[in-house]
N, C-alpha and C. Protein backbone atom coordinates (compact mmCIF):
# COMPACT_ATOMS: atom_id res chain seq x y z
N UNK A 1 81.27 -40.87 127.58
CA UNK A 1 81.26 -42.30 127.34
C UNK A 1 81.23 -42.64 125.87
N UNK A 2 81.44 -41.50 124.82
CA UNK A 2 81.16 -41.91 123.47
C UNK A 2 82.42 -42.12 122.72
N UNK A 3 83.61 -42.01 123.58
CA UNK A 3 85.04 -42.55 122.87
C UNK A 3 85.50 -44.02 122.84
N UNK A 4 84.20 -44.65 123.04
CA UNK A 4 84.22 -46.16 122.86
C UNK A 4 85.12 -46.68 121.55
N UNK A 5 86.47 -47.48 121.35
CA UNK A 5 86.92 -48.03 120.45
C UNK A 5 86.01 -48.90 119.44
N UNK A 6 86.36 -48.23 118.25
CA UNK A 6 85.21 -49.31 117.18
C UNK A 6 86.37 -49.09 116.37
N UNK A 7 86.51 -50.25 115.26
CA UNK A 7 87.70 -50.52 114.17
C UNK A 7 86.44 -49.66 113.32
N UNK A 8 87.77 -48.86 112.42
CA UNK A 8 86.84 -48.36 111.41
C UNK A 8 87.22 -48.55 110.15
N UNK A 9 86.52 -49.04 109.36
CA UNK A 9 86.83 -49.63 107.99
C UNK A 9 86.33 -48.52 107.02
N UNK A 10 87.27 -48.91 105.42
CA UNK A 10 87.08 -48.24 103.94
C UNK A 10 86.75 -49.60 103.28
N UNK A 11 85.60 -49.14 102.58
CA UNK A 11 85.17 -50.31 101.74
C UNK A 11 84.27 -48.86 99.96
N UNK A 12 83.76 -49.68 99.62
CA UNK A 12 83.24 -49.51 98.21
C UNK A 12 81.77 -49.57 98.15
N UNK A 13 81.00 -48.91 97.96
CA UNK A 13 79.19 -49.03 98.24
C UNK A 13 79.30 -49.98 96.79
N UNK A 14 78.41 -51.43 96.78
CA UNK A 14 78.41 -51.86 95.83
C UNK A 14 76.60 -52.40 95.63
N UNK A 15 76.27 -53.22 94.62
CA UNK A 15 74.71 -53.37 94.49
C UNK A 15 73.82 -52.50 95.08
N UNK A 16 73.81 -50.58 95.09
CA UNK A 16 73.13 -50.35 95.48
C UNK A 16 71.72 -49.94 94.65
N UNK A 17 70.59 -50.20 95.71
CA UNK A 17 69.15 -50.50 94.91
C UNK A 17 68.54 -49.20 95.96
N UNK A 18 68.64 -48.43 94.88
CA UNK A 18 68.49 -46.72 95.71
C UNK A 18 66.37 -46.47 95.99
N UNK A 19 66.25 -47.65 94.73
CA UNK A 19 64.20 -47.28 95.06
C UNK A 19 64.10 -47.86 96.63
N UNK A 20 64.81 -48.91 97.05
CA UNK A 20 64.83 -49.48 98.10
C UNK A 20 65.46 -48.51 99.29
N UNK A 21 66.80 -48.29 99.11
CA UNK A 21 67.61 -47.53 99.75
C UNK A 21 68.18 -48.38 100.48
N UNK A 22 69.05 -49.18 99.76
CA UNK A 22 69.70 -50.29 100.52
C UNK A 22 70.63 -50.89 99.51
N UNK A 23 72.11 -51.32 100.16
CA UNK A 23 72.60 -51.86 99.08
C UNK A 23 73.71 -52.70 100.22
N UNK A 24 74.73 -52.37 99.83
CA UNK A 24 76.07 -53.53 100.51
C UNK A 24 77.41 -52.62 100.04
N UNK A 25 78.26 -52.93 101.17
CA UNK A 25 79.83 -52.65 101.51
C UNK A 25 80.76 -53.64 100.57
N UNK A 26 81.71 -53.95 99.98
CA UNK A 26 82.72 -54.19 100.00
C UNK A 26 83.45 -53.45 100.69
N UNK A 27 84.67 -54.38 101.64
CA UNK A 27 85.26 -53.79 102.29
C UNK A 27 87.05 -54.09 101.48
N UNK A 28 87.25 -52.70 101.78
CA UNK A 28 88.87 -52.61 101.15
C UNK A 28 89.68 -53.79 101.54
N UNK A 29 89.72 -53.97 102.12
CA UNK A 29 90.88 -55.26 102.98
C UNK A 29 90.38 -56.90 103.13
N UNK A 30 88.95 -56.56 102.18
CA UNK A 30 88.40 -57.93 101.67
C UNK A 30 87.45 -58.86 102.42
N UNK A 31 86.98 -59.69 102.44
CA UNK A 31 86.09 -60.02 104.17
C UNK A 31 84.56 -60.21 103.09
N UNK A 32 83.79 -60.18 103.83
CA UNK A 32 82.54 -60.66 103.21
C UNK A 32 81.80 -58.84 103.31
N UNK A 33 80.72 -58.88 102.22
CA UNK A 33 80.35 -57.64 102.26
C UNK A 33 79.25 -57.43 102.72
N UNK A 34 79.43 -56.28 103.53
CA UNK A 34 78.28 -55.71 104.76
C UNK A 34 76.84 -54.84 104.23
N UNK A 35 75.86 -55.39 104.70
CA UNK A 35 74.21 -54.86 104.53
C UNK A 35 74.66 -52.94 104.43
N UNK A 36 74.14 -52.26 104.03
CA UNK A 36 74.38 -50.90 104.27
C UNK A 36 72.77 -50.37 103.89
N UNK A 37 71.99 -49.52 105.00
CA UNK A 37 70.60 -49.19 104.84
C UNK A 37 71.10 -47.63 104.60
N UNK A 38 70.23 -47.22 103.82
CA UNK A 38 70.56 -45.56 103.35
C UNK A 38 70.45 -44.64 105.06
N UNK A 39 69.92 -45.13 106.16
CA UNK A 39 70.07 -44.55 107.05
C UNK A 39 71.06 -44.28 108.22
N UNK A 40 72.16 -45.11 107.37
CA UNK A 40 73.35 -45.45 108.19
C UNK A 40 74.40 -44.15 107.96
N UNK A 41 73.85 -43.98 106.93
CA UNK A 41 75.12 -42.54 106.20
C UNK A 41 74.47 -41.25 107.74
N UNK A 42 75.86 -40.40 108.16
CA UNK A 42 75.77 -39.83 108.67
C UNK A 42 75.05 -38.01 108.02
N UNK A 43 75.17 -38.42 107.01
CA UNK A 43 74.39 -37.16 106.12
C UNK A 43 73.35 -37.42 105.74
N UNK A 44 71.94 -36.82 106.19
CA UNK A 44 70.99 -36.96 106.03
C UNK A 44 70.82 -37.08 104.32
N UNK A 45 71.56 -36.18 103.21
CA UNK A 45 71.28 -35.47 101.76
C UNK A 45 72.49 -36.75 101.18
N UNK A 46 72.76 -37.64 101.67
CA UNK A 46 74.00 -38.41 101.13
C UNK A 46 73.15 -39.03 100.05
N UNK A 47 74.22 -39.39 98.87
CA UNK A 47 73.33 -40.18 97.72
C UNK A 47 74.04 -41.25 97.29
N UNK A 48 74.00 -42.08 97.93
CA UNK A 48 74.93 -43.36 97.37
C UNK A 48 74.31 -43.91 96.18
N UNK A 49 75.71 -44.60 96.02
CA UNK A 49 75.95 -45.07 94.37
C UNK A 49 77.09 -46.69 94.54
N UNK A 50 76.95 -46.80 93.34
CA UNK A 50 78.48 -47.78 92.95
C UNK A 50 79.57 -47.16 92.97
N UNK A 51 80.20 -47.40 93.80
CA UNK A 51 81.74 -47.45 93.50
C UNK A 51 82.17 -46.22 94.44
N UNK A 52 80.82 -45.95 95.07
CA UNK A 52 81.43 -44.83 95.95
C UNK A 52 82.02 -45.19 96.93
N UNK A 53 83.31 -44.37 97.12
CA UNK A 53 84.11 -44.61 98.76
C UNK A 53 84.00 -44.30 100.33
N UNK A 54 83.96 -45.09 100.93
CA UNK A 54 83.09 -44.76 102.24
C UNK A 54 83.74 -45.73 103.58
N UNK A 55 84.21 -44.94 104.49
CA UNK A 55 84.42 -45.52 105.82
C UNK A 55 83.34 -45.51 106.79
N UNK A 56 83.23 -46.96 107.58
CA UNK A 56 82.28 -46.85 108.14
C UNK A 56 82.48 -47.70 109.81
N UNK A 57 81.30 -47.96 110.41
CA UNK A 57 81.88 -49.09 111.50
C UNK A 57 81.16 -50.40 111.20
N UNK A 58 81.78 -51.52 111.20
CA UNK A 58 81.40 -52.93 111.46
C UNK A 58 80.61 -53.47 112.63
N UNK A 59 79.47 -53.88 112.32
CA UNK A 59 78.28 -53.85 113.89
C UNK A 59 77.65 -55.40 113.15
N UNK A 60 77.60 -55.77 113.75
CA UNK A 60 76.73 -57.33 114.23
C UNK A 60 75.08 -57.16 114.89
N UNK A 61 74.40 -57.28 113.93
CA UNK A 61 73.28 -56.80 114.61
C UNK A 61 72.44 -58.17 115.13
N UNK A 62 71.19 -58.00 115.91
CA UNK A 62 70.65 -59.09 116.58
C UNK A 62 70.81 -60.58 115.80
N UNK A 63 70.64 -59.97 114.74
CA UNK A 63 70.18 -61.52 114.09
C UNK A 63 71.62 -62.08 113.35
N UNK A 64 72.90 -61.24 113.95
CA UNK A 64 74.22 -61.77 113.44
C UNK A 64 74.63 -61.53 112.37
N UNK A 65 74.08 -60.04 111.58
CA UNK A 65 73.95 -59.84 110.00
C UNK A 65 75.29 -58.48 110.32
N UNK A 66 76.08 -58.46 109.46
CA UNK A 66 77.14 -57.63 109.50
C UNK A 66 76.34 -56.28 108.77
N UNK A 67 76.44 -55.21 109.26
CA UNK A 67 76.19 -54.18 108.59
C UNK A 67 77.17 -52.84 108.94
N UNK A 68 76.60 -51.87 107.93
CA UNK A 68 77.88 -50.95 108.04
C UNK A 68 77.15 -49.76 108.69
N UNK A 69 77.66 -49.12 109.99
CA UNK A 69 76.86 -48.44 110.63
C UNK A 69 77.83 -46.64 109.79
N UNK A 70 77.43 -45.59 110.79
CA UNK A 70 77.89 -44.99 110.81
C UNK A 70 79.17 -44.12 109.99
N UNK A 71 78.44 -44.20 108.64
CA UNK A 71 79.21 -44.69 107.23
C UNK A 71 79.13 -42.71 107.19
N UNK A 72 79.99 -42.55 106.24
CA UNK A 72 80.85 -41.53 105.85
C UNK A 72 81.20 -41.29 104.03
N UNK A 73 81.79 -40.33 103.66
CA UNK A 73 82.78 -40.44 102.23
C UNK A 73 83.72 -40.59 102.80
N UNK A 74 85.00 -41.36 102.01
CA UNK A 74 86.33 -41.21 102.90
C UNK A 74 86.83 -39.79 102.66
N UNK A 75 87.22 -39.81 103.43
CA UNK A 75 87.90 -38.64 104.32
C UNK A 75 86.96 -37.91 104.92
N UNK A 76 85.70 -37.94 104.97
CA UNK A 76 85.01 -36.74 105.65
C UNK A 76 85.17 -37.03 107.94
N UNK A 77 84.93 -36.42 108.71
CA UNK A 77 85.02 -36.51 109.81
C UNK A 77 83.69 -37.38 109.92
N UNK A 78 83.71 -38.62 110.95
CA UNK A 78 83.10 -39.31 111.41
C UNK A 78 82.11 -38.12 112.95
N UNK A 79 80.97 -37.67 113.23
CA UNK A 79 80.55 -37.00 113.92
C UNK A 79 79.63 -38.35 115.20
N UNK A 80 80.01 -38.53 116.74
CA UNK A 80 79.28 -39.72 116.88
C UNK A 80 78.57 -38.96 117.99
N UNK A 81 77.24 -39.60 118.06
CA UNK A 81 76.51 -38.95 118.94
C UNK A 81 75.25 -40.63 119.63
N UNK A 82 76.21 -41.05 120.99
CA UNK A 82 75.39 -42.22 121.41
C UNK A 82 74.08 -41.83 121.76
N UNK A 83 73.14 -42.64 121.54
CA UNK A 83 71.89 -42.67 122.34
C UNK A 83 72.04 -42.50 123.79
N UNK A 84 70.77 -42.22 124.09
CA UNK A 84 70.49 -42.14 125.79
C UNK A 84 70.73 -43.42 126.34
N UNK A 85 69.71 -44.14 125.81
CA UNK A 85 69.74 -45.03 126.02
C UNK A 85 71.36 -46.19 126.43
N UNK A 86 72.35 -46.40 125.04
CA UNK A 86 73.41 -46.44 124.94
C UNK A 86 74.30 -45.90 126.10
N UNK A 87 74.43 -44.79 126.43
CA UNK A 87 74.81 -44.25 127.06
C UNK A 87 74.89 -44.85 128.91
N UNK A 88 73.35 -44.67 129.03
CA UNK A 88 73.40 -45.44 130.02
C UNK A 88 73.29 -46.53 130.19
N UNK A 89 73.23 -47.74 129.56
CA UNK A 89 73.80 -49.04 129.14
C UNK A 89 75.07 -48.88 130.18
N UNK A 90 76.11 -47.59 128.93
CA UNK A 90 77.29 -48.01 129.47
C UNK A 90 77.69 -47.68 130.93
N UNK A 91 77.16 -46.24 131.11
CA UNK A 91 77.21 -45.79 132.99
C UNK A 91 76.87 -46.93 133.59
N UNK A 92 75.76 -47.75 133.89
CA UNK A 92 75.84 -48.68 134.52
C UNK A 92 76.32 -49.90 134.72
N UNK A 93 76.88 -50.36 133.07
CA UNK A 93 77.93 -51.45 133.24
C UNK A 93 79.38 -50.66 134.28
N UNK A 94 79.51 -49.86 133.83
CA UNK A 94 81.00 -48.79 134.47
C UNK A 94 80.31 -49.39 135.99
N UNK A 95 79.78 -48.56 136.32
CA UNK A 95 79.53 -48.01 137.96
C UNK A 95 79.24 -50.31 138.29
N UNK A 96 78.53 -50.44 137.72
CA UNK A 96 78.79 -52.11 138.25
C UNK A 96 79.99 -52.29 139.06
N UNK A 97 80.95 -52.35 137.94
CA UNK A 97 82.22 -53.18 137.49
C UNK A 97 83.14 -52.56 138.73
N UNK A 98 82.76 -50.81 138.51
CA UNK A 98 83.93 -50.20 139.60
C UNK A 98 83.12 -50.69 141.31
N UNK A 99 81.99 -50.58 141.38
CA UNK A 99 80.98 -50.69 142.23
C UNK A 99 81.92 -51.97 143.28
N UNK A 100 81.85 -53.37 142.36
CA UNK A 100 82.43 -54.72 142.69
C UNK A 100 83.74 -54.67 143.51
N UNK A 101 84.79 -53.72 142.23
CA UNK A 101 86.02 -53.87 142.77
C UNK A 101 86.63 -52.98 143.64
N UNK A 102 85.45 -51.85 144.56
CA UNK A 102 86.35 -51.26 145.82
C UNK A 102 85.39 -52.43 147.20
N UNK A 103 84.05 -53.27 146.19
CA UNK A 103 83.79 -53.87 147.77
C UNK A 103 84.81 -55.19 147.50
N UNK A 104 85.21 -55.60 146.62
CA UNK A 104 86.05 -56.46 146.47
C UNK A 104 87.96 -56.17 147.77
N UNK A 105 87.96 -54.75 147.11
CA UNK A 105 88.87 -54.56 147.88
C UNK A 105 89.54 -54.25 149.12
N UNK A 106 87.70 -53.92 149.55
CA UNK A 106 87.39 -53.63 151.12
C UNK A 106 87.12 -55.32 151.49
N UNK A 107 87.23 -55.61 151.08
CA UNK A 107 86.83 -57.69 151.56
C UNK A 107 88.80 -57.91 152.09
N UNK A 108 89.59 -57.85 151.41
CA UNK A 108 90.66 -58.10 150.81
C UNK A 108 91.35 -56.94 152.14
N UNK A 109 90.98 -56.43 152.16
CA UNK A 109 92.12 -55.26 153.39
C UNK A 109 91.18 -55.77 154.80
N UNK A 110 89.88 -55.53 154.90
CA UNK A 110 89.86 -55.59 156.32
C UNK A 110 89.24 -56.76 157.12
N UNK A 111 88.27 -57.64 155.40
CA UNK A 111 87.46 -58.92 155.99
C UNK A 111 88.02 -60.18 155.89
N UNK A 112 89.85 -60.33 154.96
CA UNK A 112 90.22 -61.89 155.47
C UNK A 112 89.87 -62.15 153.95
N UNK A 113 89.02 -61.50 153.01
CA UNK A 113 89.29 -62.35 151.46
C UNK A 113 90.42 -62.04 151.14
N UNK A 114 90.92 -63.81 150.80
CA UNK A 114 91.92 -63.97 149.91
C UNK A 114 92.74 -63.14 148.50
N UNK A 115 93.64 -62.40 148.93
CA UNK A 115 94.10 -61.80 147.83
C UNK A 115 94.30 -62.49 146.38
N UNK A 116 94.64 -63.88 146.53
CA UNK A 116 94.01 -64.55 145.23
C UNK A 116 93.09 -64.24 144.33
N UNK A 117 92.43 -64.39 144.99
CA UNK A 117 90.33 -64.13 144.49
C UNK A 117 90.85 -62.73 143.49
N UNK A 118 91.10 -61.77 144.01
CA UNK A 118 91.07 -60.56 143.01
C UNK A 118 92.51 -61.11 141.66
N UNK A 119 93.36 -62.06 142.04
CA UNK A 119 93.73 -62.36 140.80
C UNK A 119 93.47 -62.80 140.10
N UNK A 120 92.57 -63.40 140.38
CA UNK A 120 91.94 -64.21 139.44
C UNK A 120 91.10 -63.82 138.74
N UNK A 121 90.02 -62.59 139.62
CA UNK A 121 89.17 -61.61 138.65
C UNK A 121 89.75 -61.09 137.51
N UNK A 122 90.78 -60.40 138.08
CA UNK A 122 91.91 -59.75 137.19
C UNK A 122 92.68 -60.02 135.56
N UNK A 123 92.55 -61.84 136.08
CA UNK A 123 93.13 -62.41 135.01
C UNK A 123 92.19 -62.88 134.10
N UNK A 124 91.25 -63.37 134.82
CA UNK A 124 89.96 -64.00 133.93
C UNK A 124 89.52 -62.77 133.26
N UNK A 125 89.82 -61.44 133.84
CA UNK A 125 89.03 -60.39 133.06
C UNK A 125 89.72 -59.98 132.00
N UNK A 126 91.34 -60.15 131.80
CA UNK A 126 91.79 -59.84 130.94
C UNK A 126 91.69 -60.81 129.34
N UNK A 127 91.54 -61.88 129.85
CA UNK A 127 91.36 -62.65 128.63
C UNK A 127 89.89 -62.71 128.85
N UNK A 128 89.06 -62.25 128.84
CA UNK A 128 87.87 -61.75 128.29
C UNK A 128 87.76 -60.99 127.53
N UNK A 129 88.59 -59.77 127.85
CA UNK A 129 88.94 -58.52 126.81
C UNK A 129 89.69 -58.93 125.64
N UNK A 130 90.61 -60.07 125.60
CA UNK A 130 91.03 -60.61 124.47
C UNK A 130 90.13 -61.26 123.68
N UNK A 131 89.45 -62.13 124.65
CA UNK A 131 88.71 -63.12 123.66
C UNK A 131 87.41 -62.16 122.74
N UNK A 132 86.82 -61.22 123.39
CA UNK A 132 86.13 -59.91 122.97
C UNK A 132 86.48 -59.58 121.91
N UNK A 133 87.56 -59.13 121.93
CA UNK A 133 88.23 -58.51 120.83
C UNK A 133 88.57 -59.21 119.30
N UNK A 134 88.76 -60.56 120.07
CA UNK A 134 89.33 -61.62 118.94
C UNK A 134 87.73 -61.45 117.88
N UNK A 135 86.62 -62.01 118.90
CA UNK A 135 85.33 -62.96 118.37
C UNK A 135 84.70 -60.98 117.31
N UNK A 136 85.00 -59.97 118.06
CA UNK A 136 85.06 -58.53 117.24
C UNK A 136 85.41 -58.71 115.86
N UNK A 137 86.52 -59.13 116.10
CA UNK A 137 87.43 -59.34 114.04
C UNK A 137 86.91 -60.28 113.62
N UNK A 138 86.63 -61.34 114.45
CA UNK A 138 86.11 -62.71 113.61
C UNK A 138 84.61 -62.12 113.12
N UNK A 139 83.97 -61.76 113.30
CA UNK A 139 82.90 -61.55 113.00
C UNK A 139 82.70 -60.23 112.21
N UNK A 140 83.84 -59.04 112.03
CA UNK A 140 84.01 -58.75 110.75
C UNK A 140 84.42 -59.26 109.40
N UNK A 141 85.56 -60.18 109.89
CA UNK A 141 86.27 -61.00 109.12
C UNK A 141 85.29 -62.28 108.27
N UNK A 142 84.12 -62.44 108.85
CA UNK A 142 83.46 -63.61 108.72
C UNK A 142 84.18 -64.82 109.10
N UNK A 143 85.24 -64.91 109.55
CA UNK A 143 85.47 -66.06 110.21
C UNK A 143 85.57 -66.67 111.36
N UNK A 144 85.78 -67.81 112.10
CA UNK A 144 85.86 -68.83 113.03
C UNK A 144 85.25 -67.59 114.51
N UNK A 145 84.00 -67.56 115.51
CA UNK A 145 83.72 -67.06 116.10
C UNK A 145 83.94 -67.73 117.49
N UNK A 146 84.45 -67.05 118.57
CA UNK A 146 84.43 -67.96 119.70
C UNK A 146 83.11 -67.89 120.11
N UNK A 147 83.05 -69.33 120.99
CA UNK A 147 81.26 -69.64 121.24
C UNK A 147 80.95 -69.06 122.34
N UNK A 148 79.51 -68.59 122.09
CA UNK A 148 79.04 -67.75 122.93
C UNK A 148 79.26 -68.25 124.45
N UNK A 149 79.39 -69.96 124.68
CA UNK A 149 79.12 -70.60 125.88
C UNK A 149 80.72 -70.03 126.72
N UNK A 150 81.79 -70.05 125.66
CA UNK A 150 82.91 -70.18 126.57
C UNK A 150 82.76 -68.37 127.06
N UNK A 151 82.39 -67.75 126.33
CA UNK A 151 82.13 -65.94 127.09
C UNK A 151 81.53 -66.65 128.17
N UNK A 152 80.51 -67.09 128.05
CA UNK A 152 79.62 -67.12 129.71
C UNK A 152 80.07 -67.54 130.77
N UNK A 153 81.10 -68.77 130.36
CA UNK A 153 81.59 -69.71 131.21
C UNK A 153 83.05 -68.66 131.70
N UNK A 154 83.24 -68.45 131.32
CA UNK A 154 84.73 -66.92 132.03
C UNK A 154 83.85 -66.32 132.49
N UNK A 155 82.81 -65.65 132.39
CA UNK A 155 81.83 -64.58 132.71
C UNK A 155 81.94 -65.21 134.61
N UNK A 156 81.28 -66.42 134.04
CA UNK A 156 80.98 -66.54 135.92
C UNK A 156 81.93 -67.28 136.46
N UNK A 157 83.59 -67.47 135.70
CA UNK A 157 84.16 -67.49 136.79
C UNK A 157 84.96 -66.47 137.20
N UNK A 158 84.38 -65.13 137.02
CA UNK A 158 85.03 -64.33 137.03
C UNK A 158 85.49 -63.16 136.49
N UNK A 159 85.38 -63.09 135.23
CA UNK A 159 85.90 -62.31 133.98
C UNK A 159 84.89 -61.44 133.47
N UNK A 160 83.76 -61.55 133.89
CA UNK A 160 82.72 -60.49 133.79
C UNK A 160 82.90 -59.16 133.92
N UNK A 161 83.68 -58.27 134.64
CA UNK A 161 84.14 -56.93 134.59
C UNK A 161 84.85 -56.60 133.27
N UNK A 162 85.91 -57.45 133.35
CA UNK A 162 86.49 -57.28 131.99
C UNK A 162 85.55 -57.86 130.71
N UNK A 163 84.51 -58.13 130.55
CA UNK A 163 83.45 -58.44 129.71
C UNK A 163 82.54 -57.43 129.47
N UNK A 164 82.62 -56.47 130.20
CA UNK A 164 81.33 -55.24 130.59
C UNK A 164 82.72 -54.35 130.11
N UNK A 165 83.62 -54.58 130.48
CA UNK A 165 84.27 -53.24 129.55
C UNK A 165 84.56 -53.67 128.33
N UNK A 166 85.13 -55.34 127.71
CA UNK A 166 84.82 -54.95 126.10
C UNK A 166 84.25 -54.52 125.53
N UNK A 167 83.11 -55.14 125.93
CA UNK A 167 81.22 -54.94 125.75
C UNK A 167 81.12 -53.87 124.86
N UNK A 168 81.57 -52.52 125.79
CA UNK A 168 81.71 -51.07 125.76
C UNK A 168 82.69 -50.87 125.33
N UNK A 169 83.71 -50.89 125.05
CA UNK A 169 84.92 -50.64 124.13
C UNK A 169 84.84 -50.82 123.08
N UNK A 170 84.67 -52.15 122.33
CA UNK A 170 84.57 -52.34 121.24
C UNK A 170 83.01 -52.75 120.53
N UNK A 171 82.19 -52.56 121.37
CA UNK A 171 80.55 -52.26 120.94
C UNK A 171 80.52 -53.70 120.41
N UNK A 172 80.79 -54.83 121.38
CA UNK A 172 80.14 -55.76 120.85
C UNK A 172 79.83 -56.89 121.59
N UNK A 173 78.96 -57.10 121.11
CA UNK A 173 77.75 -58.18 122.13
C UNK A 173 77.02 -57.62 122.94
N UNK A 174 76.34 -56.02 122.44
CA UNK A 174 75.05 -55.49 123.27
C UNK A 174 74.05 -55.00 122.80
N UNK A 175 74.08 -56.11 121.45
CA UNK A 175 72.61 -55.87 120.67
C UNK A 175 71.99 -57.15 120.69
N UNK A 176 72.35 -58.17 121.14
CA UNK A 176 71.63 -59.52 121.06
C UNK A 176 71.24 -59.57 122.68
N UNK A 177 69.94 -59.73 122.62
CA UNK A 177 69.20 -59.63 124.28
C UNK A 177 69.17 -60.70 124.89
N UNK A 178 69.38 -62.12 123.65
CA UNK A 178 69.33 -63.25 124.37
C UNK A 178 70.79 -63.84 125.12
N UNK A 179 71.66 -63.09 124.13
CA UNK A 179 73.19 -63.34 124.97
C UNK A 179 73.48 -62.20 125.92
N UNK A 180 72.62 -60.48 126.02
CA UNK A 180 72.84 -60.32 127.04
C UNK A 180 72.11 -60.61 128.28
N UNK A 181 71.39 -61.03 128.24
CA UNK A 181 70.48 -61.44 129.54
C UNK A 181 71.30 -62.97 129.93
N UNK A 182 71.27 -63.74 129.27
CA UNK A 182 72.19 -64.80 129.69
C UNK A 182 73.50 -64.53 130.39
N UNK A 183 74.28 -63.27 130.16
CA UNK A 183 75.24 -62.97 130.55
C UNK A 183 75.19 -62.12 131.47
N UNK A 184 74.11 -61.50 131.98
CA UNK A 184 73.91 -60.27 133.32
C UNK A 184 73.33 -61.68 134.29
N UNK A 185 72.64 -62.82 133.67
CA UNK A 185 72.61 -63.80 134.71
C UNK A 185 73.89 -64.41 135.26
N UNK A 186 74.96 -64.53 134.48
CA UNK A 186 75.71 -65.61 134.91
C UNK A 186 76.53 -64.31 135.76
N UNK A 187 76.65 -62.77 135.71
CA UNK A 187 77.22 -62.25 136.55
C UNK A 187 76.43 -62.00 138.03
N UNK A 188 75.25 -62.36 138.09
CA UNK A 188 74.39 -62.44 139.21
C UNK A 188 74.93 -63.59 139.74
N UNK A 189 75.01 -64.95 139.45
CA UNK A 189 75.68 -66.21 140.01
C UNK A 189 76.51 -65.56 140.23
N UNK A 190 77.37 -64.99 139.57
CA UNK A 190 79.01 -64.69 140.13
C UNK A 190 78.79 -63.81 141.47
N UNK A 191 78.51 -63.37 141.31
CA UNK A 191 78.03 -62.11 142.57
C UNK A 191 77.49 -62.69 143.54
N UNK A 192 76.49 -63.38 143.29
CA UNK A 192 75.68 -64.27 144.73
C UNK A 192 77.21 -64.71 145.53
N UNK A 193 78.28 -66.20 144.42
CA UNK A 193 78.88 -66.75 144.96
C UNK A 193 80.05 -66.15 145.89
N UNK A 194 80.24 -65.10 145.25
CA UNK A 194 81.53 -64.16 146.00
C UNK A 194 81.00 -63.44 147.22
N UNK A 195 79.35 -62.98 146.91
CA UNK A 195 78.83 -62.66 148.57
C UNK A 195 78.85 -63.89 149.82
N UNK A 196 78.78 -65.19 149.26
CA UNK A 196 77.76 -66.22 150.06
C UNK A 196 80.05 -66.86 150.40
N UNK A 197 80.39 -66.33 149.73
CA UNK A 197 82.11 -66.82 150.06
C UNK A 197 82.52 -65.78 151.38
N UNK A 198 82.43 -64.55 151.04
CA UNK A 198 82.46 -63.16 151.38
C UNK A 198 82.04 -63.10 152.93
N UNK A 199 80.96 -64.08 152.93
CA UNK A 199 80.45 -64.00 154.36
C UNK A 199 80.90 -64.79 154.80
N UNK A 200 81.13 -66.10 154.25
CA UNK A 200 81.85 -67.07 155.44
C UNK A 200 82.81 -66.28 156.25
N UNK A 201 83.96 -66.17 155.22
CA UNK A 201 84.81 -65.27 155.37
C UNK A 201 84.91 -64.58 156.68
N UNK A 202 83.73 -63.37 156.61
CA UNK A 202 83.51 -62.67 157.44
C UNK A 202 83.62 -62.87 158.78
N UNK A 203 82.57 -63.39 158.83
CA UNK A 203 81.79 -64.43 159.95
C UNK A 203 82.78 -65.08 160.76
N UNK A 204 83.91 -66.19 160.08
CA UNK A 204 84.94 -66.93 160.74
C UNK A 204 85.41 -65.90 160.99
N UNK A 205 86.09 -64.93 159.94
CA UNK A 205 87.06 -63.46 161.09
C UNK A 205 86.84 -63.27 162.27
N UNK A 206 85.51 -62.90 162.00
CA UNK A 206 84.92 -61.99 163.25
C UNK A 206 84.35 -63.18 164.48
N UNK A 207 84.71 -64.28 164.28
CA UNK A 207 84.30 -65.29 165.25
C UNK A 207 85.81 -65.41 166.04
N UNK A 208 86.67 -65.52 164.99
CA UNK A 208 87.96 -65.77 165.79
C UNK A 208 88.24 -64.44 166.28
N UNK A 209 87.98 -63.15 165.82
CA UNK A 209 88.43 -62.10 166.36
C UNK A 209 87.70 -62.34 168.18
N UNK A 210 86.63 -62.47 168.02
CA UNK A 210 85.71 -62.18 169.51
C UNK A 210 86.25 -63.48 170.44
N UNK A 211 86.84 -64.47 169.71
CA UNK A 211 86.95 -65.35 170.30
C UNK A 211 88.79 -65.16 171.50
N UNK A 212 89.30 -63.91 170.87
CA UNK A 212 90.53 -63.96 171.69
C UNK A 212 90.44 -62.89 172.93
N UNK A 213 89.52 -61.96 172.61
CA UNK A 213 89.11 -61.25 173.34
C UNK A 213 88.32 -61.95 175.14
């Protein structure tokens, strides 16, 4: 699960205040410049400076502060090793998402849900993964962010699978607890509504089925 897509940027270590062990990114391709903590370098013996060259990843941390994770010299090999934790984050968004769409598809072959319904998952999930991706650059870029409300509002009508795999693809929006808990709620609504649909569903089938018999 650790071949998660992250954009990886070259920037310039600049103002660094080494008694501290902390300084800031300029990034090559310009953008606003990123927090960098001496513990981000993947070499324990690394000694940053001015003007040194360094690829790293772009991460949004809780409080919305751009920093440079998983920083490097350029050219050296990037080595990634997720947390446990992380890790299973992502197994269980996965197993969710796949979890949904074979009972989704067992609804759809033998219980009478509307083959619609899964297009619409489908579609809402794909422009989730866009809009993911977009609010990703904007928020390296420092500019124009889509609002957290319209993620939620796709979330529960639908687009939540494809939200749990940006999530995890491009590592973003699963360090802020208050937008993810808001957002594992609005996929619980979603879920209630597609069970409490799911059964009507059912129910009328299997009423008209007994009823010809």
């Amino acid at each position: 699960m650790g071949g998660a897509l992250v954009v990886r940027q070259r920037g310039v270590v600049a103002n660094w205040r080494g008694d501290r062990g902390y300084g800031f990114v300029t990034p090559e391709g310009g953008g606003p410049d990123l927090f960098l903590h001496v513990s981000a370098f993947q070499r324990a013996d690394a000694r940053p400076h001015p003007g040194m060259e360094v690829t790293y990843d772009a991460q949004v941390n809780r409080k919305g502060q751009l920093r440079a994770e998983h920083v490097v010299l350029a050219g050296e090999k990037v080595i990634r090793t997720p947390s446990v934790s992380q890790t299973g984050d992502r197994i269980i968004g996965y197993f969710v998402v796949a979890t949904f769409a074979i009972i989704m598809i067992l609804e759809i072959k033998f219980w009478g849900m509307p083959a619609w319904v899964l297009a619409i998952y489908g579609g809402a999930s794909i422009i989730s993964v866009v809009l993911y991706w977009q609010d990703k650059r904007a928020a390296i870029a420092g500019t124009w962010r889509i609002p957290e409300e319209q993620l939620h509002l796709l979330g529960l009508i639908g687009g939540w699978p494809g939200a749990v795999i940006a999530q995890n693809i491009f590592r973003h929006k699963t360090q802020k607890k208050h937008f993810v808990s808001y957002f594992w709620f609005t996929v619980l609504l979603n879920v209630l509504i597609f069970a409490a649909a799911g059964s009507i569903i059912y129910f009328d089938w299997l009423n008209q089925l007994l009823g010809t018999q």
